[in-house]
PDB file of N, CA and C in Angstrom:
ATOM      1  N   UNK A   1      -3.635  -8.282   0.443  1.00  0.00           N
ATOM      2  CA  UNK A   1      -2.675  -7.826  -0.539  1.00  0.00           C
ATOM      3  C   UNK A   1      -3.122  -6.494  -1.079  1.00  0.00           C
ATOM      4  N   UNK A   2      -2.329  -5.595  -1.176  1.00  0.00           N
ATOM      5  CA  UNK A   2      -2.339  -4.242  -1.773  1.00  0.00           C
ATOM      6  C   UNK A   2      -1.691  -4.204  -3.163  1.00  0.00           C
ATOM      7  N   UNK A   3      -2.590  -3.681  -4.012  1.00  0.00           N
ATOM      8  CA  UNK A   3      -1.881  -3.308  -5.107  1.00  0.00           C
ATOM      9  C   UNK A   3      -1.802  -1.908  -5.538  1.00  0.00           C
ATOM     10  N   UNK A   4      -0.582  -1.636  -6.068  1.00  0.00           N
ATOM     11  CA  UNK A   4      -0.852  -0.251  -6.140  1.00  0.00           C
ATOM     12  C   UNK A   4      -0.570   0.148  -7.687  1.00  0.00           C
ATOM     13  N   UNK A   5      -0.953   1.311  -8.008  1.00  0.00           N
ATOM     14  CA  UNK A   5      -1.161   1.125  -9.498  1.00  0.00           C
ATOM     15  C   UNK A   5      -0.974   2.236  -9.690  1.00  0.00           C
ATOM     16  N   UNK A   6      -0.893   5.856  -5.651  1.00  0.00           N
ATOM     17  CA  UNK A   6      -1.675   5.968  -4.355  1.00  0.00           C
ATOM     18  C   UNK A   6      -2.891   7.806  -4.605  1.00  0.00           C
ATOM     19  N   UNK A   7      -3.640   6.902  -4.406  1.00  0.00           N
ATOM     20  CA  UNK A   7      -4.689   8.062  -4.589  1.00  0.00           C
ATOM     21  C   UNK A   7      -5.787   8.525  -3.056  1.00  0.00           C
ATOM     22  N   UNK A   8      -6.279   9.232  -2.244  1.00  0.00           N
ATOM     23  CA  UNK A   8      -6.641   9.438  -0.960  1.00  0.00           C
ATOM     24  C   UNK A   8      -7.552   8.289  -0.943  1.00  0.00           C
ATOM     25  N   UNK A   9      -8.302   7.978  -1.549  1.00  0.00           N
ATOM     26  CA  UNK A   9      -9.389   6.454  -1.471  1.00  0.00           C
ATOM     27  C   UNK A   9      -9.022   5.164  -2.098  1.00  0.00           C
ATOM     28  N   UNK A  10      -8.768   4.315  -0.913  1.00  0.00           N
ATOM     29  CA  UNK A  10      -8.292   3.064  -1.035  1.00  0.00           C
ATOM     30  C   UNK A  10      -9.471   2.374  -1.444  1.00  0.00           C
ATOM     31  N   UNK A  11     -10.065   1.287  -2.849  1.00  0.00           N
ATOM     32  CA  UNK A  11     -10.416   0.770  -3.165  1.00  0.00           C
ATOM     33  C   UNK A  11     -10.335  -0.455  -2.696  1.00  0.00           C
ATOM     34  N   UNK A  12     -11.679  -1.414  -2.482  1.00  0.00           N
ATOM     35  CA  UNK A  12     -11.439  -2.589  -1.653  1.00  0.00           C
ATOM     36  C   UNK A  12     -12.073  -3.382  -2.367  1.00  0.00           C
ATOM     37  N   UNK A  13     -11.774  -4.493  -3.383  1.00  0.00           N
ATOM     38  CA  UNK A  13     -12.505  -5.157  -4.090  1.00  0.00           C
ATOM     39  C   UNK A  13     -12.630  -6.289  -3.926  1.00  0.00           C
ATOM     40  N   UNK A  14     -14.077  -7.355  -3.605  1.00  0.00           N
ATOM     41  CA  UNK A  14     -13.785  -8.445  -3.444  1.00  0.00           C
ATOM     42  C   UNK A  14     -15.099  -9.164  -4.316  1.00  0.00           C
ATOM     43  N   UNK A  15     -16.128  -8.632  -4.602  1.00  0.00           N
ATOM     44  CA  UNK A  15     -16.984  -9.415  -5.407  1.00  0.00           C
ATOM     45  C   UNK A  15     -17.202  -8.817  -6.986  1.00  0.00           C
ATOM     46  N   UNK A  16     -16.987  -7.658  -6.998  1.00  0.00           N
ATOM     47  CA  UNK A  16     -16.899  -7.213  -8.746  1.00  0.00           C
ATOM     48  C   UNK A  16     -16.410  -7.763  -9.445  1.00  0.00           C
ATOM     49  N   UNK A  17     -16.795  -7.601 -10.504  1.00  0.00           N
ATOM     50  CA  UNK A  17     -16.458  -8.751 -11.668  1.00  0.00           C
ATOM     51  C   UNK A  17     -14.868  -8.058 -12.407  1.00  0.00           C
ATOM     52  N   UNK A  18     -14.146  -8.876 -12.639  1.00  0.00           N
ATOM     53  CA  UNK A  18     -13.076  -7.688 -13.555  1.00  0.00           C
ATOM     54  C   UNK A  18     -13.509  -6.950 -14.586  1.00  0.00           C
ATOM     55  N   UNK A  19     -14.515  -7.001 -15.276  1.00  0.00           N
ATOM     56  CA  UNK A  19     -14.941  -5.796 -15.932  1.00  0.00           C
ATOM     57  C   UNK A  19     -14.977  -4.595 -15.176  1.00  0.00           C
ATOM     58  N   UNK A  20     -16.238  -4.872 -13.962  1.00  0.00           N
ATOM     59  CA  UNK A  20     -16.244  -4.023 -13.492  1.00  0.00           C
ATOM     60  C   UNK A  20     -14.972  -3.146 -12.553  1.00  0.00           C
ATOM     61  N   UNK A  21     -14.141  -3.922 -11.976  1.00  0.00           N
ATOM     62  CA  UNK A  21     -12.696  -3.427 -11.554  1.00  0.00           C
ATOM     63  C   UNK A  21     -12.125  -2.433 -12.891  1.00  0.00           C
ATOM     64  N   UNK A  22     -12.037  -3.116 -13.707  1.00  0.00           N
ATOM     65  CA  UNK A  22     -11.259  -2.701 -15.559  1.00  0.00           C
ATOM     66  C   UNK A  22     -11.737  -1.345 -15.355  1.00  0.00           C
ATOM     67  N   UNK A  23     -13.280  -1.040 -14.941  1.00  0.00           N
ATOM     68  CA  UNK A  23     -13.955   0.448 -15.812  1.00  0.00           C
ATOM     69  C   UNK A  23     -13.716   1.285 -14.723  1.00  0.00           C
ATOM     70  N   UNK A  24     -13.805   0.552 -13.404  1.00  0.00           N
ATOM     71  CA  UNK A  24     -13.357   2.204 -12.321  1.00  0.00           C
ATOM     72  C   UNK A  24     -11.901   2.359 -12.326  1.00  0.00           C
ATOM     73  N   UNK A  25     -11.353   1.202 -12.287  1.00  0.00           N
ATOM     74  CA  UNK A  25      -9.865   2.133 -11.979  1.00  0.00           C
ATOM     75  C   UNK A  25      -9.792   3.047 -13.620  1.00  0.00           C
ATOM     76  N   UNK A  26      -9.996   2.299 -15.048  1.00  0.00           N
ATOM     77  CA  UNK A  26      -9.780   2.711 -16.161  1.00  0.00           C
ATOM     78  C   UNK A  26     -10.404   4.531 -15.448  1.00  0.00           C
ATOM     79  N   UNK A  27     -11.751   4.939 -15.328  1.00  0.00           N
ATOM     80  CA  UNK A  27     -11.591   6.058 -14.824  1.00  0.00           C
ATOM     81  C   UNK A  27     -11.121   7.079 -14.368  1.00  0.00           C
ATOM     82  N   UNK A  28     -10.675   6.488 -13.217  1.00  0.00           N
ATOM     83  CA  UNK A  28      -9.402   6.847 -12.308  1.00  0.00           C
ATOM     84  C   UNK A  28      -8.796   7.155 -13.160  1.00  0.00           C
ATOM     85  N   UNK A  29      -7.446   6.292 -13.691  1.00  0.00           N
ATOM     86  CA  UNK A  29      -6.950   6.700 -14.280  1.00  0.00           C
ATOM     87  C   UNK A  29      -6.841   7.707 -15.122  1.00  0.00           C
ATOM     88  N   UNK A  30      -7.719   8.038 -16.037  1.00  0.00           N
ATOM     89  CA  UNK A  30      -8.454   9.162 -16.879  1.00  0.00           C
ATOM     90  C   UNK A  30      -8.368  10.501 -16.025  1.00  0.00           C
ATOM     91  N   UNK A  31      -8.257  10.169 -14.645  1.00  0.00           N
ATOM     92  CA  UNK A  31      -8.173  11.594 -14.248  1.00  0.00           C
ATOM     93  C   UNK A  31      -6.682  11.780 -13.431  1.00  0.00           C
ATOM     94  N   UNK A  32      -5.976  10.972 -13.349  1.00  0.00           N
ATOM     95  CA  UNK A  32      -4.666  10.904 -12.611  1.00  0.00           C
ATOM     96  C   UNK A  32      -3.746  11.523 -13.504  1.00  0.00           C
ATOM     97  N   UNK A  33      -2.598  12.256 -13.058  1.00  0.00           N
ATOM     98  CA  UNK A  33      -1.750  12.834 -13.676  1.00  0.00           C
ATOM     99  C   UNK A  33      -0.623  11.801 -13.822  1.00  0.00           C
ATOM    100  N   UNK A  34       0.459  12.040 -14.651  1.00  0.00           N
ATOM    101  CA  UNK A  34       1.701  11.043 -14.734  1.00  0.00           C
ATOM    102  C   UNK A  34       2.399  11.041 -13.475  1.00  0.00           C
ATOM    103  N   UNK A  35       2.441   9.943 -13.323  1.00  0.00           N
ATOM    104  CA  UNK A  35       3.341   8.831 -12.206  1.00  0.00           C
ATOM    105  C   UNK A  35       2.364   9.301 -10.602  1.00  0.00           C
ATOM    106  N   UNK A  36       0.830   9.684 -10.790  1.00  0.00           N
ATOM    107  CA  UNK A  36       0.283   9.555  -9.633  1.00  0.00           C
ATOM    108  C   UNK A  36      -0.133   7.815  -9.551  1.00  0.00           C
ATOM    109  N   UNK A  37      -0.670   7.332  -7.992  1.00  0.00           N
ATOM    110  CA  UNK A  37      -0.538   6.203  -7.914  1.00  0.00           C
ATOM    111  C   UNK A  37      -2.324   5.910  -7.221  1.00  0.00           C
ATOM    112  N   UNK A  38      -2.914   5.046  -8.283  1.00  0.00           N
ATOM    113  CA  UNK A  38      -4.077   4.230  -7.413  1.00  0.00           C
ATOM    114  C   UNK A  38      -4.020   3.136  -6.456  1.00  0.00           C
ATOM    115  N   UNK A  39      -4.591   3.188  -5.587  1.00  0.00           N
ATOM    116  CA  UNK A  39      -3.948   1.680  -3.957  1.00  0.00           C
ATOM    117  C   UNK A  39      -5.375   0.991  -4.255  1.00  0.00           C
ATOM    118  N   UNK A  40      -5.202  -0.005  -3.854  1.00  0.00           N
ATOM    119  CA  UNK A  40      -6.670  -1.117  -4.001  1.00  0.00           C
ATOM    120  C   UNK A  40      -6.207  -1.952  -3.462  1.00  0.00           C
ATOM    121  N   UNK A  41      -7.380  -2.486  -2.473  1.00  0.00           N
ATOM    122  CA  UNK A  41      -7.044  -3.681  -1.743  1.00  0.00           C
ATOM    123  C   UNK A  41      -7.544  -5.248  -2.284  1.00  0.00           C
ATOM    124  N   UNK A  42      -7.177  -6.127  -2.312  1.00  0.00           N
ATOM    125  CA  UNK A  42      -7.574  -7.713  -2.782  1.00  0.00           C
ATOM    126  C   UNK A  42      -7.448  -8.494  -1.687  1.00  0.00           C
ATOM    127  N   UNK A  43      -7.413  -9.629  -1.780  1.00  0.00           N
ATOM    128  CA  UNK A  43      -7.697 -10.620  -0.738  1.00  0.00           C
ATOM    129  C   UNK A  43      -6.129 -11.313  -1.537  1.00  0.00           C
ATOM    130  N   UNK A  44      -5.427 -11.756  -0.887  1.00  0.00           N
ATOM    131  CA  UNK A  44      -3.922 -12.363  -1.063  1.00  0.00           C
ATOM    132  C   UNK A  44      -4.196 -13.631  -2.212  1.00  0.00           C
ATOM    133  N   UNK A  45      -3.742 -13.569  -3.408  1.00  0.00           N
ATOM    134  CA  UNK A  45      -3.630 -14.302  -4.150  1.00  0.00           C
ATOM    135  C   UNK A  45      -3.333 -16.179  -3.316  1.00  0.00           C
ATOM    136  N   UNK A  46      -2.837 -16.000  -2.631  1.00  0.00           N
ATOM    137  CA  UNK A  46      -1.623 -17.394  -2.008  1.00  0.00           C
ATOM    138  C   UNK A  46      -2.708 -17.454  -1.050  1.00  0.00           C
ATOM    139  N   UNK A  47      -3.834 -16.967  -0.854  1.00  0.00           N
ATOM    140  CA  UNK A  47      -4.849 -17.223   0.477  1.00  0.00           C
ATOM    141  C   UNK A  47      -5.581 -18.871   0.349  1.00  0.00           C
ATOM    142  N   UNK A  48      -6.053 -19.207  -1.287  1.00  0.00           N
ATOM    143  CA  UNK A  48      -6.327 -20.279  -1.581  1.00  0.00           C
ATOM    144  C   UNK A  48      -5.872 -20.570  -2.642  1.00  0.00           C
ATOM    145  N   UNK A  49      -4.525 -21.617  -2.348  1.00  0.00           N
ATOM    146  CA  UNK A  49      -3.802 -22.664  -3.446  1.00  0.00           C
ATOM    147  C   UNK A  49      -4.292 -23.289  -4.565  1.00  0.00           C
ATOM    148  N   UNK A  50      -5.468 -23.342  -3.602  1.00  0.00           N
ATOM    149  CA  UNK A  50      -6.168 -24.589  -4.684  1.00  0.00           C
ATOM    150  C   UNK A  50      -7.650 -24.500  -5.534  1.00  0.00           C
ATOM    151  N   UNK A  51      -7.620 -23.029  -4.980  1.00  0.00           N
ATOM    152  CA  UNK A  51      -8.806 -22.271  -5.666  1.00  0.00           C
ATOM    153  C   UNK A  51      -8.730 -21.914  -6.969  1.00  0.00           C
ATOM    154  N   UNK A  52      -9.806 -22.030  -8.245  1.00  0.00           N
ATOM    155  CA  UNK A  52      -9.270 -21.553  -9.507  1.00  0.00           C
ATOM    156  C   UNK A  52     -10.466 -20.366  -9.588  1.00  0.00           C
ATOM    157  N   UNK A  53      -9.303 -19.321 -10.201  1.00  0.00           N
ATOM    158  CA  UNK A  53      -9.842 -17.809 -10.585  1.00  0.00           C
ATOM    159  C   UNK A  53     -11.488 -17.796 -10.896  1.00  0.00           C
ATOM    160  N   UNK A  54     -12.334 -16.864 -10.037  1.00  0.00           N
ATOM    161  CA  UNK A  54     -13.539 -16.890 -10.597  1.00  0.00           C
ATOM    162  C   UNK A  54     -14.197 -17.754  -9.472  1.00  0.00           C
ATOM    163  N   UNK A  55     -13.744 -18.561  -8.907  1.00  0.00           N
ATOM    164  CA  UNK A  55     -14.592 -19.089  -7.518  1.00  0.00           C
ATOM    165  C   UNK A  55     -14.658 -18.031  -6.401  1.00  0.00           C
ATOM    166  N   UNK A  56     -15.710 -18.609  -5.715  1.00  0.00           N
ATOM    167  CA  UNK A  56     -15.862 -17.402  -4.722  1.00  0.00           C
ATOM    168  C   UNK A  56     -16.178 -18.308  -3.668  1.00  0.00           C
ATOM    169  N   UNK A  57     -15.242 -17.512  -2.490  1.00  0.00           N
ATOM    170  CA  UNK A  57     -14.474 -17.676  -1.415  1.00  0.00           C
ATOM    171  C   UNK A  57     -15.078 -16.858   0.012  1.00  0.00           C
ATOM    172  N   UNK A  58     -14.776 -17.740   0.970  1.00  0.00           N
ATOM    173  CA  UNK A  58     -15.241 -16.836   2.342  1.00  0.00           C
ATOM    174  C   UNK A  58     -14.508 -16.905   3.161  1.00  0.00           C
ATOM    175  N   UNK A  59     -13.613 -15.775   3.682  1.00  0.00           N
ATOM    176  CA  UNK A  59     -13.292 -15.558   4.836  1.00  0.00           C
ATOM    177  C   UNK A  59     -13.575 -14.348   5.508  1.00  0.00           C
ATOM    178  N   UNK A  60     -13.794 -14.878   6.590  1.00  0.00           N
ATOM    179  CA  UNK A  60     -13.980 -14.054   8.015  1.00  0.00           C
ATOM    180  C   UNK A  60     -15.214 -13.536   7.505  1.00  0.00           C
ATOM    181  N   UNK A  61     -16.758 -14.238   7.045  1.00  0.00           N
ATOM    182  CA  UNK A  61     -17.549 -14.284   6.680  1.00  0.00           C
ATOM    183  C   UNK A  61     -18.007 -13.231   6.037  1.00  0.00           C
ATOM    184  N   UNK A  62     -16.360 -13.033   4.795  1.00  0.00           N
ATOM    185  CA  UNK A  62     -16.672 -11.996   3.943  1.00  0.00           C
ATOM    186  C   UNK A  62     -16.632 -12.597   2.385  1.00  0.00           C
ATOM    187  N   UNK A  63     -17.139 -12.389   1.462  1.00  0.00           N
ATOM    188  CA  UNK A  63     -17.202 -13.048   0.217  1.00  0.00           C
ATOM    189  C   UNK A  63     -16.186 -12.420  -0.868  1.00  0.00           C
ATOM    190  N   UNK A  64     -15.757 -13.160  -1.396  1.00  0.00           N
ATOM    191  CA  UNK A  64     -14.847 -12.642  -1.790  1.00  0.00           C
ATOM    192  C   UNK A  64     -14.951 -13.472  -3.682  1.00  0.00           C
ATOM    193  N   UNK A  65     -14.377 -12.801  -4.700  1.00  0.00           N
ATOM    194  CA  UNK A  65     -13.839 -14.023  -5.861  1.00  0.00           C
ATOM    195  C   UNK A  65     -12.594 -14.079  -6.431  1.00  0.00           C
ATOM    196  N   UNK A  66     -11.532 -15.402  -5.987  1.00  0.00           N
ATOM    197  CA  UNK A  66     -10.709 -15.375  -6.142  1.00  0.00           C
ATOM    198  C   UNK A  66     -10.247 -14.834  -7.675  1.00  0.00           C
ATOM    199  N   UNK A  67      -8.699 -14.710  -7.335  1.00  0.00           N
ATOM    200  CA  UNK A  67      -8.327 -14.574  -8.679  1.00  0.00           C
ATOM    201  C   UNK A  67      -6.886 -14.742  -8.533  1.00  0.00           C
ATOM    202  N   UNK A  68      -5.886 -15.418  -9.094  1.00  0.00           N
ATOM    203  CA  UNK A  68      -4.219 -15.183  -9.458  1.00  0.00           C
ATOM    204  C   UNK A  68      -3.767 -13.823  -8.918  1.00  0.00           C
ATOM    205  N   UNK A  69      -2.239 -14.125  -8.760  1.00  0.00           N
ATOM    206  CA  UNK A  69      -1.773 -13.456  -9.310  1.00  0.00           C
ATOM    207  C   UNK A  69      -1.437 -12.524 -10.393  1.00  0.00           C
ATOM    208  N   UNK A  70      -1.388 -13.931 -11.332  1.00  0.00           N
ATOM    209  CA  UNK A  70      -1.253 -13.240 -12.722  1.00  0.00           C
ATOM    210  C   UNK A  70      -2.404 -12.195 -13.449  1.00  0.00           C
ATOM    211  N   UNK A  71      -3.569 -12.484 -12.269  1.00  0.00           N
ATOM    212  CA  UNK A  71      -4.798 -11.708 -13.146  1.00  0.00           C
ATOM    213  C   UNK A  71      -4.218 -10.297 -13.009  1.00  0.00           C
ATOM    214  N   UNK A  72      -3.912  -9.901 -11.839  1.00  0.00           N
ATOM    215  CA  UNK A  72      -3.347  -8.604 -11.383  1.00  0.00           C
ATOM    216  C   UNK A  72      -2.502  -8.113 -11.942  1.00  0.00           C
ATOM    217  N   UNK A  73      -1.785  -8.660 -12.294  1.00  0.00           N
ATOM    218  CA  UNK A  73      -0.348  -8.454 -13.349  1.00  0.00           C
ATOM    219  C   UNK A  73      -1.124  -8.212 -14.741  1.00  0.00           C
ATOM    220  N   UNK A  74      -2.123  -8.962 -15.256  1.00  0.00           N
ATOM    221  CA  UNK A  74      -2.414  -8.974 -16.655  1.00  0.00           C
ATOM    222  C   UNK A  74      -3.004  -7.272 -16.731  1.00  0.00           C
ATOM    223  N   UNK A  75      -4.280  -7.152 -15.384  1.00  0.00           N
ATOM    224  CA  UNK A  75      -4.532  -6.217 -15.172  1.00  0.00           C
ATOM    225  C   UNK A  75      -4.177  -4.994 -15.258  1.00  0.00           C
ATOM    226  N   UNK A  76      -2.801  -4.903 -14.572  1.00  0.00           N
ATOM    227  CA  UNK A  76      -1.981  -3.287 -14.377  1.00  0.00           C
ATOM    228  C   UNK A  76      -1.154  -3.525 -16.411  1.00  0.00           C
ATOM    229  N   UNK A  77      -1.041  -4.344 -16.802  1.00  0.00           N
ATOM    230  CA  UNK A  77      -0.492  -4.411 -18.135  1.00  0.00           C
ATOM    231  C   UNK A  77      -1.419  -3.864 -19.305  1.00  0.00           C
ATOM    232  N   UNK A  78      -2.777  -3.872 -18.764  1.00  0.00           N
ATOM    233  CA  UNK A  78      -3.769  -3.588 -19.831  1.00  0.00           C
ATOM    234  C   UNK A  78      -3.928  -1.990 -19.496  1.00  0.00           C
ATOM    235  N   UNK A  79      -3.901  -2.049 -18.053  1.00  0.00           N
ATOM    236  CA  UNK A  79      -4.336  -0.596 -18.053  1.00  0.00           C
ATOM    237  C   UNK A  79      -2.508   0.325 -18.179  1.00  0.00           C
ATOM    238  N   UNK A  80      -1.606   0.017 -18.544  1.00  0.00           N
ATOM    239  CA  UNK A  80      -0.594   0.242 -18.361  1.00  0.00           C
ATOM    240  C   UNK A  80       0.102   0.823 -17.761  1.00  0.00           C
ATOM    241  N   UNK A  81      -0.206   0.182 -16.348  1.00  0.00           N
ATOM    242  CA  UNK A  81       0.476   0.807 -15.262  1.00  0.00           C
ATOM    243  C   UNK A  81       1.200  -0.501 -14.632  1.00  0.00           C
ATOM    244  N   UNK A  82       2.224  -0.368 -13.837  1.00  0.00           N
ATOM    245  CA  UNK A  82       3.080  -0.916 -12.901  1.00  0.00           C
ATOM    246  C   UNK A  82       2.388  -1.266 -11.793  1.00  0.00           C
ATOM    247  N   UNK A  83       2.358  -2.687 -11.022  1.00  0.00           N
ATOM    248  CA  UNK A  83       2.358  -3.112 -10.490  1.00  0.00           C
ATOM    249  C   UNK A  83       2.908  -3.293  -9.244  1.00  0.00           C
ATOM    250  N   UNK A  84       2.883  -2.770  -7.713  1.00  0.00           N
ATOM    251  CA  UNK A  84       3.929  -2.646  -6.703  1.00  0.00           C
ATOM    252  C   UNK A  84       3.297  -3.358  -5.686  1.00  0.00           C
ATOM    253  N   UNK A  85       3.645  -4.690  -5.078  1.00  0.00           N
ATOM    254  CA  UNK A  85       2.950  -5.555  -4.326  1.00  0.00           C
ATOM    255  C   UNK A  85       3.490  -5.065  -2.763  1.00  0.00           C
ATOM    256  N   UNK A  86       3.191  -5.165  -1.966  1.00  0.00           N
ATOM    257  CA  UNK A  86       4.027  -5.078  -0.206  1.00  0.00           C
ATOM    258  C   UNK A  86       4.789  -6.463  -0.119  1.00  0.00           C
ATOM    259  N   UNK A  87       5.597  -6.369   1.174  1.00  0.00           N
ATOM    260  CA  UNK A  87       5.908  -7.721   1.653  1.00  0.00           C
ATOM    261  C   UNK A  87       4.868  -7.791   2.708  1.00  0.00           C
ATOM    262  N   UNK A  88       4.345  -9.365   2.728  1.00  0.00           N
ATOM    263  CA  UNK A  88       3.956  -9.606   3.816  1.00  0.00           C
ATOM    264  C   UNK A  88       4.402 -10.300   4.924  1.00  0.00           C
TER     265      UNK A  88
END
């Protein structure tokens, strides 16, 4: 899952803590002009149903810590930006 929040370096996050997610994009941001766009990659919310936020997960013997949907959403709301998911 891609979220976009598009800037030349795609961010790929799978074990940082959301703080730490919160303070680089918050950065970013700090230097982006109005209506430029940050891309970051996640691991698909819907990948594990039955996983609760904060467990950590392996596929394709990569580690990963889940998280919602909604974290992502809460996310782009704090940093107040829009949210634009792909279809998959």
């Amino acid at each position: 899952m891609h979220v976009l929040l598009k800037d030349s370096f795609m961010y790929k996050f799978s074990t940082q803590t959301m703080f730490e997610i919160l303070e680089i994009l918050q950065d970013k941001i700090n230097t982006l002009q109005a209506k430029q766009i940050i891309e970051f990659e996640i691991i698909n919310p819907d990948c594990a149903t039955s996983a609760y936020a904060g467990t950590h997960i392996n596929i394709e013997n990569q580690e990963y810590i889940y998280r919602g949907y909604k974290s992502w959403v809460d996310l782009a709301e704090l940093l107040q930006c829009k949210m634009l998911t792909p279809s998959v």
